[in-house]
C-alpha atoms as a PDB file:
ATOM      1  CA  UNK A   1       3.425-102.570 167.678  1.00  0.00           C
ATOM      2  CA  UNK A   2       5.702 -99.893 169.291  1.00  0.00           C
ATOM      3  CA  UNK A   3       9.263 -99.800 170.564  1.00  0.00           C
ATOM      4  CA  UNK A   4       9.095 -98.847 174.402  1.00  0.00           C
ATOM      5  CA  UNK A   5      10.638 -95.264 175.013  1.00  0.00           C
ATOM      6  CA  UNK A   6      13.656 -95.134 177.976  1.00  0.00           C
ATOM      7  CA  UNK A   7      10.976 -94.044 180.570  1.00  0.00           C
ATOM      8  CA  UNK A   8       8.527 -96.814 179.755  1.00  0.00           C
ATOM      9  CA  UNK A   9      11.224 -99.548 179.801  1.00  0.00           C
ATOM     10  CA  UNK A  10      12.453 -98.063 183.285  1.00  0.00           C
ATOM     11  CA  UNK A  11       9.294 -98.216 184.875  1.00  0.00           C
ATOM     12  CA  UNK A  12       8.321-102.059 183.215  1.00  0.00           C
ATOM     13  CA  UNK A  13      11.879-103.020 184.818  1.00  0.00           C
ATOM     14  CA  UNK A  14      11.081-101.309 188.281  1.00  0.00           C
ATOM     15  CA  UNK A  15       7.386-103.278 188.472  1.00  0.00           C
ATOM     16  CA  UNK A  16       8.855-106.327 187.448  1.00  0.00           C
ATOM     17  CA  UNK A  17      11.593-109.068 188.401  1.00  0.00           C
ATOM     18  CA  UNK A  18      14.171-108.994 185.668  1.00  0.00           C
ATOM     19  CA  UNK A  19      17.537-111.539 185.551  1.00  0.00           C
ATOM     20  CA  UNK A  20      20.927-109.868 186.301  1.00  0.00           C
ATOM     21  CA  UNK A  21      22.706-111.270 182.933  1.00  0.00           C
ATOM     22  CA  UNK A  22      22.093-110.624 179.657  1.00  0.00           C
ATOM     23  CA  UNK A  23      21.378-106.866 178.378  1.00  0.00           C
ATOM     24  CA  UNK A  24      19.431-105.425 175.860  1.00  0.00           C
ATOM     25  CA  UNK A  25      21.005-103.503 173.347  1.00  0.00           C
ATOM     26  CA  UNK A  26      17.151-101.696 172.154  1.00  0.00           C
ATOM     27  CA  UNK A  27      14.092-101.060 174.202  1.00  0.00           C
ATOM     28  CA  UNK A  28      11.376-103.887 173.696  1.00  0.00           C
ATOM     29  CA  UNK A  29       8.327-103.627 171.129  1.00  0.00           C
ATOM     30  CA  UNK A  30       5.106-103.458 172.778  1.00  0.00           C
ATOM     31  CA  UNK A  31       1.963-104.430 171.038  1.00  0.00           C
ATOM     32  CA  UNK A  32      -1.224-102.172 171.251  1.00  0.00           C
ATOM     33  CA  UNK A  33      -4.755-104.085 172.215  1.00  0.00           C
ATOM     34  CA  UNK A  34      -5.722-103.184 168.409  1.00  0.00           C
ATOM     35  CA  UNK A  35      -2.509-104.850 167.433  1.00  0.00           C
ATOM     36  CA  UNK A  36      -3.175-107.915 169.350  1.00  0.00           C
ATOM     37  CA  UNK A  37      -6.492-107.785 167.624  1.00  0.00           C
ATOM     38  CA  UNK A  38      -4.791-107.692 163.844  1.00  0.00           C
ATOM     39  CA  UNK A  39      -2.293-110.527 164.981  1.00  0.00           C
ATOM     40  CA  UNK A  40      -4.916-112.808 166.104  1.00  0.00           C
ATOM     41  CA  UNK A  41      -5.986-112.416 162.465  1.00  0.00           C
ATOM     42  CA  UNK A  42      -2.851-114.153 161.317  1.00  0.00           C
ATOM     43  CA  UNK A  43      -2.226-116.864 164.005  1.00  0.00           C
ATOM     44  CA  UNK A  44      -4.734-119.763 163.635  1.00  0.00           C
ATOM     45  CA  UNK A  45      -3.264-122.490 166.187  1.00  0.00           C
ATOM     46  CA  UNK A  46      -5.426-123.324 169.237  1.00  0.00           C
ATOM     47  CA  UNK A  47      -2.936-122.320 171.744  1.00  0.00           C
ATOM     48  CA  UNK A  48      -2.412-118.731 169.754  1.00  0.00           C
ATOM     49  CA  UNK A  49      -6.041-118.392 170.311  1.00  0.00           C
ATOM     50  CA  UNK A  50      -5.834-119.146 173.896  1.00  0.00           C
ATOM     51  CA  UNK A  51      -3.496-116.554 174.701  1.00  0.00           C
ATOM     52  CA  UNK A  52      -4.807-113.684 172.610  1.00  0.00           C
ATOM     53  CA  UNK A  53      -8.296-114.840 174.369  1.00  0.00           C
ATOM     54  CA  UNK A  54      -6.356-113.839 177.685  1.00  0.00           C
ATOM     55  CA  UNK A  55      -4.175-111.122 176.677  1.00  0.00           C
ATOM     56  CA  UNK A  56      -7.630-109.226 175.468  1.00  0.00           C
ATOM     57  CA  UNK A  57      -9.149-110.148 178.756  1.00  0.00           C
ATOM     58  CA  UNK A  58      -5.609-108.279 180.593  1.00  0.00           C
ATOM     59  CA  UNK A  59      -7.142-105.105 177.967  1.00  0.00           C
ATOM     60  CA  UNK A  60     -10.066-104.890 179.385  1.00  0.00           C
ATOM     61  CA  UNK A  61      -9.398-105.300 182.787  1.00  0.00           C
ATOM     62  CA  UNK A  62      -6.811-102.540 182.293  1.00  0.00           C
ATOM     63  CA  UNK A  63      -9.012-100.468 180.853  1.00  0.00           C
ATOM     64  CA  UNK A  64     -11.583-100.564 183.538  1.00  0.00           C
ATOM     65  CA  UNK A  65      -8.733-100.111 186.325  1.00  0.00           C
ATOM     66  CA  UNK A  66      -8.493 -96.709 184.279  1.00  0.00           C
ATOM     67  CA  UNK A  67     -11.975 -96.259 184.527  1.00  0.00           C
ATOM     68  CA  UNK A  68     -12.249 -96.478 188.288  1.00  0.00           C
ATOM     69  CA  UNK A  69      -9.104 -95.139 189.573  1.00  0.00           C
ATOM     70  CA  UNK A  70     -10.427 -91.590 186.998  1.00  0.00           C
ATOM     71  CA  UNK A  71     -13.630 -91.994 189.157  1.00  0.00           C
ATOM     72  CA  UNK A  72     -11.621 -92.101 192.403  1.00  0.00           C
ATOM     73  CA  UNK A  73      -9.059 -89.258 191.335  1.00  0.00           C
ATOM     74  CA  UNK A  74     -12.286 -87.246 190.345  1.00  0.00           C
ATOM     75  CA  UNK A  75     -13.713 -87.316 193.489  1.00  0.00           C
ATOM     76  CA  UNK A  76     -10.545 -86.798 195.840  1.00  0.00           C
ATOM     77  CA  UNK A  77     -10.313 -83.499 193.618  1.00  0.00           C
ATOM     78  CA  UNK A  78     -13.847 -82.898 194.766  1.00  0.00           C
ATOM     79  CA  UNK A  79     -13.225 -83.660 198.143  1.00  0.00           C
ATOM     80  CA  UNK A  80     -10.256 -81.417 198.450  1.00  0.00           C
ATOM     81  CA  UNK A  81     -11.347 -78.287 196.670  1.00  0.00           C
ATOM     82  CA  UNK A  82     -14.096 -79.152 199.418  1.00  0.00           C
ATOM     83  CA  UNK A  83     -11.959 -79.065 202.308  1.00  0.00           C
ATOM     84  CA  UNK A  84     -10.177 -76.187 201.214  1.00  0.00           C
ATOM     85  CA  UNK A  85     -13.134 -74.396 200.809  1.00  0.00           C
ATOM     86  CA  UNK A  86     -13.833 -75.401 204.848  1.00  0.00           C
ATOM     87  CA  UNK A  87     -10.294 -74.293 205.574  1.00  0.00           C
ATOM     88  CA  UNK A  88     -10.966 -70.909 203.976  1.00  0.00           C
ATOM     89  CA  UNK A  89     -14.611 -70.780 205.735  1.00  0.00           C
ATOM     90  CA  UNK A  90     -13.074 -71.482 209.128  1.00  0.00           C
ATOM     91  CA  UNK A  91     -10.100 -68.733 208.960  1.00  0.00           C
ATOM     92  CA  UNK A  92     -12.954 -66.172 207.698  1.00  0.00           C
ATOM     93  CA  UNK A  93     -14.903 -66.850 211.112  1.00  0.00           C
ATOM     94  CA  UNK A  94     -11.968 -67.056 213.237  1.00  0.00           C
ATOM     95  CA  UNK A  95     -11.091 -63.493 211.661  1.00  0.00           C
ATOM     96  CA  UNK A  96     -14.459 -62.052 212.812  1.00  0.00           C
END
């Protein structure tokens, strides 16, 4: 578990629909995917085992988000070092 820094909390406020009352005093605590892991350990009731089931099912889909959108950034790098390349190609010929 880890307390959210003032950046993190900002952007989990921005993303998400928060109430208008209240405050908080301290940033939230955060759990890590291995620290959902160790707290399953402790918790044995059926509905505690239901929601680290689907809390380590929200892990995993994060994680291959990550995976694709990497993929996707990768190959928009490609694509523009590719076009620039064309850019460069073009002006050379126009030159001649």
């Amino acid at each position: 578990m880890f307390q959210l820094t003032q950046e993190e909390y900002d952007n989990l406020i921005s993303q998400n629909a928060t109430s208008s009352w209240g405050g908080r005093r301290k940033f939230p605590n955060a759990f890590t995917e291995y620290g959902v892991l160790m707290l399953s350990s402790v918790l044995k009731s059926a509905a505690a085992i239901q929601v680290n089931i689907k809390i380590m099912r929200v892990y995993t889909k994060l994680r291959e988000m990550l995976l694709t959108n990497q993929d996707i950034l990768l190959e928009l790098e490609r694509l523009d070092k590719k076009i620039v390349n064309m850019d460069f190609d073009i002006q050379m010929h126009d030159g001649k």
